[in-house]
N, C-alpha and C. Protein backbone atom coordinates (compact mmCIF):
# COMPACT_ATOMS: atom_id res chain seq x y z
N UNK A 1 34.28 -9.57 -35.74
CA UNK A 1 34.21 -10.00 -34.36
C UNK A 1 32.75 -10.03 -33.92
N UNK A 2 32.50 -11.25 -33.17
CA UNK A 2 30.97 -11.20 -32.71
C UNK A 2 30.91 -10.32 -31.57
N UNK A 3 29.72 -10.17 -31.50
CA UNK A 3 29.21 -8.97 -30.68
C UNK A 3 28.92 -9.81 -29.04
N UNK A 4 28.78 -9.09 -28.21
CA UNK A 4 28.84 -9.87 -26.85
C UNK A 4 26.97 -10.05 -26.72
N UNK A 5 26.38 -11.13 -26.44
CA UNK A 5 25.18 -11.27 -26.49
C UNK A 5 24.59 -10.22 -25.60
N UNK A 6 25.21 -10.02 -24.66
CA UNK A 6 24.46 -9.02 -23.51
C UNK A 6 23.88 -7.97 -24.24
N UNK A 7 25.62 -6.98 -24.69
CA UNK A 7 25.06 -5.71 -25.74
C UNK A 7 23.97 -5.44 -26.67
N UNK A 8 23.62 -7.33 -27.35
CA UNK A 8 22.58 -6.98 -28.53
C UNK A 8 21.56 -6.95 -27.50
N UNK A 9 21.24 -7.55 -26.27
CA UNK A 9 19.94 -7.91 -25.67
C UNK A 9 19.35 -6.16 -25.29
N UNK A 10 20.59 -5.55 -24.84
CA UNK A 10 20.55 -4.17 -24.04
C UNK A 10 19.68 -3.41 -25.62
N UNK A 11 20.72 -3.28 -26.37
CA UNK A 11 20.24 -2.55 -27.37
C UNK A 11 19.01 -3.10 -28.33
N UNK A 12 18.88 -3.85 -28.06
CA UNK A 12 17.01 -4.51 -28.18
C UNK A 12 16.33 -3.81 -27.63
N UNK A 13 16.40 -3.41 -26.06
CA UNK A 13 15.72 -2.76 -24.74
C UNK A 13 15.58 -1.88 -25.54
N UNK A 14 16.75 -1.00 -25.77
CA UNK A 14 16.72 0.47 -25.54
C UNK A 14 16.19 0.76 -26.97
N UNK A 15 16.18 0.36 -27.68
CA UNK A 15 15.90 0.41 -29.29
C UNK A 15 16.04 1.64 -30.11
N UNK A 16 17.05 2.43 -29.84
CA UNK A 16 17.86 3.24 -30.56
C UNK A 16 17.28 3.79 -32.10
N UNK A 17 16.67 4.74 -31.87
CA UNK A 17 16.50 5.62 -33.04
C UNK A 17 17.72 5.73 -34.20
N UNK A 18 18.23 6.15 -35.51
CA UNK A 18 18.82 6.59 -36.20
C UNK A 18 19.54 8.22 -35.52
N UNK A 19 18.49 8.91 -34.99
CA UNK A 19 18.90 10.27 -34.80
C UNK A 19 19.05 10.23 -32.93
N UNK A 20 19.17 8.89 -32.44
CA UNK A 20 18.77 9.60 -31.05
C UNK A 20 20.67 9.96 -30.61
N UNK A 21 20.55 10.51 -29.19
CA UNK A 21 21.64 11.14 -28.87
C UNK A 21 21.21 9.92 -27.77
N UNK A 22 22.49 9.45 -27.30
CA UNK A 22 22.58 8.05 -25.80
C UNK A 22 24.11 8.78 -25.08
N UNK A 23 23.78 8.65 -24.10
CA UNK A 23 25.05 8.49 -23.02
C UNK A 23 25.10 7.27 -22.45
N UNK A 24 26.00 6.60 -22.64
CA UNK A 24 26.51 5.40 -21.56
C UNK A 24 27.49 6.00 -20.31
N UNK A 25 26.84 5.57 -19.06
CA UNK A 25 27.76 6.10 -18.00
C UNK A 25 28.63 4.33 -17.72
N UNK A 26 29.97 4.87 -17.88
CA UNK A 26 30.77 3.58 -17.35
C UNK A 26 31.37 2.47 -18.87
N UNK A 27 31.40 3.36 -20.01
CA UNK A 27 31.55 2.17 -20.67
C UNK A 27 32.41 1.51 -20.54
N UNK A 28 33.82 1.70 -19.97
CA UNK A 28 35.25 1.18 -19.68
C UNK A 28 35.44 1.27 -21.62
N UNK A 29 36.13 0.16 -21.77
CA UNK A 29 36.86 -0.29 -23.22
C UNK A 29 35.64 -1.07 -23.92
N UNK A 30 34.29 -1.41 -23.12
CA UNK A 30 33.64 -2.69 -23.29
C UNK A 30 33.39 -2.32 -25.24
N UNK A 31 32.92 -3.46 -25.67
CA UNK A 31 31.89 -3.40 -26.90
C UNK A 31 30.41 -2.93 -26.88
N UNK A 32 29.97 -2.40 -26.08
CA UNK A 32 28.77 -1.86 -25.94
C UNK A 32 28.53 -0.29 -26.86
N UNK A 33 29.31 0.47 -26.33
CA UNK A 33 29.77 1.82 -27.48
C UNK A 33 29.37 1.04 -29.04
N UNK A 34 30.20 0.64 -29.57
CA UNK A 34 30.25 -0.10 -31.22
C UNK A 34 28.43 -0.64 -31.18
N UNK A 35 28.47 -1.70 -30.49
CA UNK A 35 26.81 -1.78 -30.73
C UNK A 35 25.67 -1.25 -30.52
N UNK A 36 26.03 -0.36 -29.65
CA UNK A 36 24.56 0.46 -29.59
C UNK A 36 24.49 1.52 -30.74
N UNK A 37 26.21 2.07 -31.08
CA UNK A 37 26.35 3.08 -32.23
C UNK A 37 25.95 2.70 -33.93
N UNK A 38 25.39 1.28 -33.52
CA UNK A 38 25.29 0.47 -34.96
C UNK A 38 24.01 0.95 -35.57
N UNK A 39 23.08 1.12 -34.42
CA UNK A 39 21.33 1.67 -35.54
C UNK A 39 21.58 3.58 -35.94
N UNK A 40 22.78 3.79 -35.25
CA UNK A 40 22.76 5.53 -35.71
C UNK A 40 23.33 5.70 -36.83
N UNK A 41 22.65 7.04 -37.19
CA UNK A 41 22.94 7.36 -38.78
C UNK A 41 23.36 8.97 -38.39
N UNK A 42 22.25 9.99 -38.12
CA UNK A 42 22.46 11.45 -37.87
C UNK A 42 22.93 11.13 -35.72
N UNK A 43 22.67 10.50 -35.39
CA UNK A 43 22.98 10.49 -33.81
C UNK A 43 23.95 9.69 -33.72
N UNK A 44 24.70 10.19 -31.87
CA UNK A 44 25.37 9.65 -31.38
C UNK A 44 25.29 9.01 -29.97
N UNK A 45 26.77 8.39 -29.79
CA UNK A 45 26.69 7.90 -28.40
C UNK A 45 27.78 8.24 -28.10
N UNK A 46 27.80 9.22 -26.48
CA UNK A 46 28.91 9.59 -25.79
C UNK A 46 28.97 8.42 -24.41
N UNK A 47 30.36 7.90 -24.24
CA UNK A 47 30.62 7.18 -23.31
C UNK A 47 31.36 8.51 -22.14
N UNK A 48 31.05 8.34 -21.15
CA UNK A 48 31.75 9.02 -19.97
C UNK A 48 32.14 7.60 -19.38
N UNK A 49 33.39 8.33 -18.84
CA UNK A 49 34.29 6.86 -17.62
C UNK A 49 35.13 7.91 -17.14
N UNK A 50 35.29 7.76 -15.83
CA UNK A 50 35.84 7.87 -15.37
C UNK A 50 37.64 7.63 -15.11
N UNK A 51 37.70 6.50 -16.03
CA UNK A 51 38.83 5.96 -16.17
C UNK A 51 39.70 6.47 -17.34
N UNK A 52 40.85 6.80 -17.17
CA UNK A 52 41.48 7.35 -18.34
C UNK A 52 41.93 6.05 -19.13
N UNK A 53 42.29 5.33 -18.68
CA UNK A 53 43.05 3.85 -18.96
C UNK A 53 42.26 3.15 -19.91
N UNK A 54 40.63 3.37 -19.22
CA UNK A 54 39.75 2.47 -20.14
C UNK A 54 39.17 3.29 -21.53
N UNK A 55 39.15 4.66 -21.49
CA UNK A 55 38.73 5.75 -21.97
C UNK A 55 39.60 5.55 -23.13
N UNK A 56 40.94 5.57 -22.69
CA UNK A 56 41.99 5.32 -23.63
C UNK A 56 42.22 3.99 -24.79
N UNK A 57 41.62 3.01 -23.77
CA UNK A 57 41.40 1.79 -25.14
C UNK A 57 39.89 1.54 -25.54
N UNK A 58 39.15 2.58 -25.43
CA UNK A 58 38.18 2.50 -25.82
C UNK A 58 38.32 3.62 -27.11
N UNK A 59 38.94 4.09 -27.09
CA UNK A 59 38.94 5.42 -28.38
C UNK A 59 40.10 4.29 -29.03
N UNK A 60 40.90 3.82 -28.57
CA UNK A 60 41.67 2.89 -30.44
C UNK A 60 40.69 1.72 -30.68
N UNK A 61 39.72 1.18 -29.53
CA UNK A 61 38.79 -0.14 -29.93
C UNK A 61 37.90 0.79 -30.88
N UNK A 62 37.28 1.94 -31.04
CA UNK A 62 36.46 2.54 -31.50
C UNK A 62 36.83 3.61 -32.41
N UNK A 63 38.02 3.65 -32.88
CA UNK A 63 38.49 4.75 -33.74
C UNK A 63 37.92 5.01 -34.90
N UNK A 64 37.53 4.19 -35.74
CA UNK A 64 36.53 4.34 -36.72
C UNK A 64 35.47 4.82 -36.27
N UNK A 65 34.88 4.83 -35.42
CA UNK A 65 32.99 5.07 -35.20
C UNK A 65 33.39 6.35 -34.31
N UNK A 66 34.67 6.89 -33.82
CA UNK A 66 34.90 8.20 -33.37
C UNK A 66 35.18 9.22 -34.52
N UNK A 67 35.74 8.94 -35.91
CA UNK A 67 36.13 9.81 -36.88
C UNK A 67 34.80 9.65 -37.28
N UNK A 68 33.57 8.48 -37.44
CA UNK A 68 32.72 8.45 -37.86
C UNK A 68 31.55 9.88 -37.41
N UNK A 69 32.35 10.18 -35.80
CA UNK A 69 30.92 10.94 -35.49
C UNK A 69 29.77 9.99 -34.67
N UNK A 70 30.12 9.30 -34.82
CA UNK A 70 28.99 7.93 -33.88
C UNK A 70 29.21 7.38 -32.78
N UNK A 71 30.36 7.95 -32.40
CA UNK A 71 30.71 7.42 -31.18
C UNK A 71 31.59 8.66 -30.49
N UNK A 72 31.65 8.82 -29.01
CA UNK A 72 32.16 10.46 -28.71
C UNK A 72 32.23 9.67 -26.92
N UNK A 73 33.64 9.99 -26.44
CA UNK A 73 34.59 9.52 -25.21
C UNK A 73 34.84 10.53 -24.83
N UNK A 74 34.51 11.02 -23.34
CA UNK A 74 35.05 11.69 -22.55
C UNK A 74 35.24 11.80 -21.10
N UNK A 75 36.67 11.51 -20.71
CA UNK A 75 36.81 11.71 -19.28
C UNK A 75 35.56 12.43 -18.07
N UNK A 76 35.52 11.32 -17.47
CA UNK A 76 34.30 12.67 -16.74
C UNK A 76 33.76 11.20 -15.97
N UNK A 77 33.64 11.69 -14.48
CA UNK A 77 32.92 10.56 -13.47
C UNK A 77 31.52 10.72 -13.74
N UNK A 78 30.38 10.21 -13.33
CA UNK A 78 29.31 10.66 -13.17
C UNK A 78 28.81 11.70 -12.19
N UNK A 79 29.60 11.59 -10.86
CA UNK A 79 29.21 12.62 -10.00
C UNK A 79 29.67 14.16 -10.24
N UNK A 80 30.64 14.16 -11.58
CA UNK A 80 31.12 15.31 -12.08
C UNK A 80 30.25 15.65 -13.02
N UNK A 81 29.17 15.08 -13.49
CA UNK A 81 28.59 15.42 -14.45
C UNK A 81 27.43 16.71 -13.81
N UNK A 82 27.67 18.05 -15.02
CA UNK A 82 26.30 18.98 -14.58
C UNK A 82 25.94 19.34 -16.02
N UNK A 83 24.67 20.10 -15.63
CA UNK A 83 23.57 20.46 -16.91
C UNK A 83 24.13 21.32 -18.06
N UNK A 84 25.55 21.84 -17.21
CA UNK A 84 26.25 22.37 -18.78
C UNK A 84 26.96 21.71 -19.61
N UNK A 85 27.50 20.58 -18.99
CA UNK A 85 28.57 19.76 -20.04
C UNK A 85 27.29 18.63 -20.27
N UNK A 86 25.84 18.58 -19.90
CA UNK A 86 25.40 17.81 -20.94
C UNK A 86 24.77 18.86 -21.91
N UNK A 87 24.62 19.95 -21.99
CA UNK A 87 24.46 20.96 -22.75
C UNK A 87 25.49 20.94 -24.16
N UNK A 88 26.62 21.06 -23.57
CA UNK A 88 27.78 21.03 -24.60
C UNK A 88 27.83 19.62 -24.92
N UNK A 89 27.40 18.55 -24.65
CA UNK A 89 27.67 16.90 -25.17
C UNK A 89 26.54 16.93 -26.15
N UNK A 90 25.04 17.28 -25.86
CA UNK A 90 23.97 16.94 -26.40
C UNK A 90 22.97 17.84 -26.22
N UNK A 91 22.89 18.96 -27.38
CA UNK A 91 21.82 19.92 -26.75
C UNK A 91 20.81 19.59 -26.75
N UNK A 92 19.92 19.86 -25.79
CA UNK A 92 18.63 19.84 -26.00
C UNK A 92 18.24 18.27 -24.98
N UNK A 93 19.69 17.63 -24.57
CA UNK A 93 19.32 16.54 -23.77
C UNK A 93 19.47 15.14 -24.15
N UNK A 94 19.74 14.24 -23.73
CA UNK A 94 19.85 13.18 -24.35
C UNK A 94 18.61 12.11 -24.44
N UNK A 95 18.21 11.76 -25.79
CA UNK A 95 17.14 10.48 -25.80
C UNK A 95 17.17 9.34 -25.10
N UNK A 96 18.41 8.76 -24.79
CA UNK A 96 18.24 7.33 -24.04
C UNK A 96 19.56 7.95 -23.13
N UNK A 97 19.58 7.21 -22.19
CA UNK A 97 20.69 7.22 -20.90
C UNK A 97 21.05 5.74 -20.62
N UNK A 98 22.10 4.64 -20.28
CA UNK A 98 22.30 3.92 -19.90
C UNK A 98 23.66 3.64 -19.62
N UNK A 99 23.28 2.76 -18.58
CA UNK A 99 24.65 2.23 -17.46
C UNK A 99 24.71 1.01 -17.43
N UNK A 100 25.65 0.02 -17.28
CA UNK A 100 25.48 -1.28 -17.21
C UNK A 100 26.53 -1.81 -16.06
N UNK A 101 25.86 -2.41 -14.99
CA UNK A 101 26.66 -2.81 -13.53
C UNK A 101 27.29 -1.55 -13.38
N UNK A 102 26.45 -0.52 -13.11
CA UNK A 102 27.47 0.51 -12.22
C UNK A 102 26.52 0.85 -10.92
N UNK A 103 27.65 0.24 -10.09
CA UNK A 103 26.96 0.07 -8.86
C UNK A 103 26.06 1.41 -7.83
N UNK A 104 26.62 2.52 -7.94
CA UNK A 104 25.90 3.85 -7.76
C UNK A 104 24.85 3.96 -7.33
N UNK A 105 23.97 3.00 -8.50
CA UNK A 105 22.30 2.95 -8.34
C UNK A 105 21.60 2.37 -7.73
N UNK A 106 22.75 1.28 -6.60
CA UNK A 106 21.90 0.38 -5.63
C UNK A 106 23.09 0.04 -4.78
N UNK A 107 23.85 0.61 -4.41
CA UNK A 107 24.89 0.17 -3.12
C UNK A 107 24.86 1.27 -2.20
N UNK A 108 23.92 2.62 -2.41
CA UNK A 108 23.69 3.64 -1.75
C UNK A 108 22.77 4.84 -2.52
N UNK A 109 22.22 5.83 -1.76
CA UNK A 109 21.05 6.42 -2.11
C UNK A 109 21.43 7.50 -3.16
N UNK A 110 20.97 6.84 -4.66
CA UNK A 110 21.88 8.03 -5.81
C UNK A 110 20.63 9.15 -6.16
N UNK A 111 19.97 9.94 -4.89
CA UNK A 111 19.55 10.81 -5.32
C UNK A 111 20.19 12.28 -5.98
N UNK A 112 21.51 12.36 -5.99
CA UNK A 112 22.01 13.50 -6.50
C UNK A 112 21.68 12.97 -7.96
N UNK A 113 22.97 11.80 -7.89
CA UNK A 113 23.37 11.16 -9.71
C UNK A 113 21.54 11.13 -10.65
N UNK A 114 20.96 10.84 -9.81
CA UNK A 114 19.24 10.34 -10.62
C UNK A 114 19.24 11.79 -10.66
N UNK A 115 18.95 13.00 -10.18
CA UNK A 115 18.39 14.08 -10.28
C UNK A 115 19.42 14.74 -11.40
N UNK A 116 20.71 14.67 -11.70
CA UNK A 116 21.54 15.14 -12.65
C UNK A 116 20.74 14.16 -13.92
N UNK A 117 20.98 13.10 -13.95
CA UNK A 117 20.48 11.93 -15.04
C UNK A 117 19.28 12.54 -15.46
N UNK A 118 17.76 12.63 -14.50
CA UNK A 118 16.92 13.47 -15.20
C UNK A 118 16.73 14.28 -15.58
N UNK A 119 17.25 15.47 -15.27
CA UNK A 119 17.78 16.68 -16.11
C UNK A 119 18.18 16.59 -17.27
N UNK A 120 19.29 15.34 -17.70
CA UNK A 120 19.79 15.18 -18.95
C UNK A 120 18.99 14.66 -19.87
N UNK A 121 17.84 14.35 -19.77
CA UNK A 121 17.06 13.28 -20.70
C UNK A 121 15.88 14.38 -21.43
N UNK A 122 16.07 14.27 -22.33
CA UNK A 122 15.49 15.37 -23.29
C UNK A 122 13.92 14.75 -23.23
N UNK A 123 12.97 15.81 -23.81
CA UNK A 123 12.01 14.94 -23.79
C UNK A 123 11.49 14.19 -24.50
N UNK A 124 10.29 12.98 -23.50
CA UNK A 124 10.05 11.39 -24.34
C UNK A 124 11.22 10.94 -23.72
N UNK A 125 12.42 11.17 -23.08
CA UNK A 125 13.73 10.18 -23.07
C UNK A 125 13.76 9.12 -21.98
N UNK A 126 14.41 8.33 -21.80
CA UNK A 126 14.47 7.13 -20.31
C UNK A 126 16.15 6.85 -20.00
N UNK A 127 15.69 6.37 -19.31
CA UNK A 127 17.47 6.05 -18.28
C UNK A 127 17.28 4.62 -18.68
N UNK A 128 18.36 3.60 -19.00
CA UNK A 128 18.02 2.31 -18.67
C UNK A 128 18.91 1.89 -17.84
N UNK A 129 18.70 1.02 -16.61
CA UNK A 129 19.95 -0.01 -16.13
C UNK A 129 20.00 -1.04 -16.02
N UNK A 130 21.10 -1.52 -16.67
CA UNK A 130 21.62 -2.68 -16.79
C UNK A 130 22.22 -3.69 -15.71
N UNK A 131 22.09 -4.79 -15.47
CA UNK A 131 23.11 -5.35 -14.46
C UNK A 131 22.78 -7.24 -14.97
N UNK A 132 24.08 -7.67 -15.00
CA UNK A 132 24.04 -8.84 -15.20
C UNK A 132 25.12 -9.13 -15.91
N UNK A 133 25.91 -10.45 -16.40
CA UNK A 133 26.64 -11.27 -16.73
C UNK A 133 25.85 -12.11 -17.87
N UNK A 134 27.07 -12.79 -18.32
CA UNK A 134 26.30 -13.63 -19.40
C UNK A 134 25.28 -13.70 -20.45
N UNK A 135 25.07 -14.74 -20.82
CA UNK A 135 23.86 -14.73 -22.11
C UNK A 135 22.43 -14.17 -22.08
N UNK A 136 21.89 -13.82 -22.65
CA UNK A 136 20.38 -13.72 -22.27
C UNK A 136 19.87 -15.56 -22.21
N UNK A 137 18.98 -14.93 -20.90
CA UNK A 137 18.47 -16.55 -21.04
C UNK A 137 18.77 -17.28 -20.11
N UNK A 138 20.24 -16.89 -19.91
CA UNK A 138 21.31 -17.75 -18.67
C UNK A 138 21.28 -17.42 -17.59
N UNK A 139 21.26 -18.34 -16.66
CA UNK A 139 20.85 -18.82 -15.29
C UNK A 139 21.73 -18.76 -14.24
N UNK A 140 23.32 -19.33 -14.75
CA UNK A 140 24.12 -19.78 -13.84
C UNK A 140 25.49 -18.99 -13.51
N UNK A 141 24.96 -17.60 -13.81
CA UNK A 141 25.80 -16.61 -12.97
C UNK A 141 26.20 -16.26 -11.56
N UNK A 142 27.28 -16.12 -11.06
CA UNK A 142 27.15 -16.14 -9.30
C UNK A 142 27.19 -14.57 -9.01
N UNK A 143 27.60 -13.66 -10.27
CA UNK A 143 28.01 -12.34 -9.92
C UNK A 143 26.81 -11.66 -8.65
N UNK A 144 27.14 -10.87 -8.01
CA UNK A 144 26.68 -10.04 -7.17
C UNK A 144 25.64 -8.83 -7.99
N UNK A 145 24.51 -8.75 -7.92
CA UNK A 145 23.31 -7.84 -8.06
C UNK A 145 22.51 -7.48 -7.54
N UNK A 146 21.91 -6.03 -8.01
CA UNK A 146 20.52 -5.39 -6.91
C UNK A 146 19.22 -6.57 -7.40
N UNK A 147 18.64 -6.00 -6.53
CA UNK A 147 17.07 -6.54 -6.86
C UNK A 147 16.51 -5.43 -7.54
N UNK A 148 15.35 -6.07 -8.21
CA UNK A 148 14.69 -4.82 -9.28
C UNK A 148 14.12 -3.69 -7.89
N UNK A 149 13.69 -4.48 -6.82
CA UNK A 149 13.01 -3.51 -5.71
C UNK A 149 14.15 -2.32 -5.19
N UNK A 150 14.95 -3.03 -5.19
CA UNK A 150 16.38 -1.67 -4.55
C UNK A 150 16.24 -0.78 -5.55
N UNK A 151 16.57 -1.04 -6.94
CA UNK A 151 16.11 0.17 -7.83
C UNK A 151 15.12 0.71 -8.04
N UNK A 152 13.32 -0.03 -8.41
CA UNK A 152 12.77 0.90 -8.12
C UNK A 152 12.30 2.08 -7.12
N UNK A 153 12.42 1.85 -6.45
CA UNK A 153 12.31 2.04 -4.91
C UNK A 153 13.29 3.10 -5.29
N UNK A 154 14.74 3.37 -5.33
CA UNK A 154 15.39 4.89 -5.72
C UNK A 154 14.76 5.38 -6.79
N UNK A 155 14.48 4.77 -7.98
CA UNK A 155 14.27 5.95 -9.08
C UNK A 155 12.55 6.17 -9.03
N UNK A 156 11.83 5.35 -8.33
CA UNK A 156 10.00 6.05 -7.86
C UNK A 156 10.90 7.65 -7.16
N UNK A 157 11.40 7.32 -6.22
CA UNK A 157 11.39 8.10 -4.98
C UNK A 157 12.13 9.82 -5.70
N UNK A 158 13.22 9.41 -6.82
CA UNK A 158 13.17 10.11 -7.69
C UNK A 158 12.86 11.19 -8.86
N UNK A 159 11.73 10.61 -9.11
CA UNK A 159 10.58 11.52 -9.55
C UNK A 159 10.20 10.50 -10.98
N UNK A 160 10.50 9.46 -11.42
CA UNK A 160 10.58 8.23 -12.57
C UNK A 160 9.76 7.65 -12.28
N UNK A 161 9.09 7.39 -13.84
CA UNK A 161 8.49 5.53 -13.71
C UNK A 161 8.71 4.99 -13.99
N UNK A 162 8.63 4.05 -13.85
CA UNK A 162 9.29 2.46 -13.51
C UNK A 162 9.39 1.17 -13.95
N UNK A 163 9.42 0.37 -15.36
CA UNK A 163 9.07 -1.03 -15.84
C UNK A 163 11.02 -1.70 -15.89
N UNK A 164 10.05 -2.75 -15.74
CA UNK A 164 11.64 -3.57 -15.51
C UNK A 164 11.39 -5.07 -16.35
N UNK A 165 12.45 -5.40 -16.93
CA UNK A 165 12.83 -6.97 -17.65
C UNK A 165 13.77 -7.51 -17.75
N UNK A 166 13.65 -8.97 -18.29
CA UNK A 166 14.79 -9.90 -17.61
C UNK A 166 14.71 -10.30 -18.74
N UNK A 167 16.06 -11.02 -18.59
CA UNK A 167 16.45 -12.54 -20.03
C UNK A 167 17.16 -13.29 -18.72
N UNK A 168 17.12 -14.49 -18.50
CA UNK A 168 17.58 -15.50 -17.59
C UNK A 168 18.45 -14.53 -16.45
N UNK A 169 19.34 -14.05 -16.46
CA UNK A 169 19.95 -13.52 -15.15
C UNK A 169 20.24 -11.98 -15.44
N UNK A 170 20.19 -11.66 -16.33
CA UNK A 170 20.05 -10.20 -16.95
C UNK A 170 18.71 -9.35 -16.51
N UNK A 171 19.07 -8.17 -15.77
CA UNK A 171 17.70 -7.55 -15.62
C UNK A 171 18.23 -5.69 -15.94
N UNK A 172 17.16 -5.64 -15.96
CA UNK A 172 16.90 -3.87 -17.31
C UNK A 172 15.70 -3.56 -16.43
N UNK A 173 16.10 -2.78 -15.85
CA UNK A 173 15.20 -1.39 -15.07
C UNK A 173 15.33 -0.21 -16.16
N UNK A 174 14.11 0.51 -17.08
CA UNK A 174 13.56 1.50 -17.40
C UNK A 174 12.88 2.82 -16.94
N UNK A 175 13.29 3.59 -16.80
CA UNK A 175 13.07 5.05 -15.75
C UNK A 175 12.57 6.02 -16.76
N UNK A 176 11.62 6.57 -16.61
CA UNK A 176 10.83 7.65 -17.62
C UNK A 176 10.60 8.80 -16.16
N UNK A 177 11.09 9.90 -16.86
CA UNK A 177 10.80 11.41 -15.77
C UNK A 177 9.14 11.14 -15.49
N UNK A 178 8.80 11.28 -14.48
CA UNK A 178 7.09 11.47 -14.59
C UNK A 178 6.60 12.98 -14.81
């Protein structure tokens, strides 16, 4: 099965070590889990969702790369998330963090969720967010999105710095603890 163009563009961004440890907040069922888990060898990627439903067809879409060890699902919202269960997910913190369209980060002020998120990021690590539809490259999406300014503007104010990039309607905000 081909891979959804978005996922390879994301995991281009984020460029995934062999050993790094990633949290995706929000994966639902998507294919994003499978491709970002593709450059790991000794590391993993834990999806949190909130959703049991999606949680649930995301562990039979991913059952191989869960017995593998490369892939790791667990119930859990983001605003439930604290410094002990990322303790017990990933000691020592996680290398990359990313979310893709989860609205949190720009439909209201996520200074709690950013201050949990930086805590979790081991060090050297970044947050990435994602938001967009379609191909890299592509133009003619109508979906609803922040501006890169709504996000930087929370994660400066945060205590992060800040670079951001695009492929046609796809944009990737990068957050490093300062």
């Amino acid at each position: 099965m081909a891979h959804d163009a978005r996922f390879l563009w994301f995991r281009e961004i984020i460029d995934p070590a062999p050993a790094h440890r990633l949290l995706e907040i929000g994966p639902g069922s998507s294919d994003s889990l499978a491709v970002l888990a593709e450059p790991l060898d000794t590391g993993f990627i834990v999806g949190i969702d909130r959703s049991a439903t999606a949680l649930q067809r995301a562990a039979k879409r991913h059952a191989a790369l869960i017995a593998s060890g490369r892939v790791r699902v667990r119930q859990l919202a983001l605003e439930e998330l604290t410094r002990e269960q990322v303790d017990e997910l990933a000691p020592g913190g996680f290398d990359k963090i990313l979310a893709v369209n989860v609205n949190v980060f720009w439909t209201r002020d996520p200074a709690d969720e950013l201050a949990v998120l930086r805590g979790s990021l081991a060090p050297g690590g970044a947050l990435h967010l994602f938001y967009g539809y379609g191909e890299p490259g592509d133009r003619t999406s109508r979906a609803l999105a922040p501006t890169p300014r709504n996000l930087t503007d929370h994660l400066t104010g945060a205590g992060f710095d800040v670079g951001t990039v695009t492929s046609g309607e796809l944009l990737g905000v990068i957050a490093t603890p300062r």
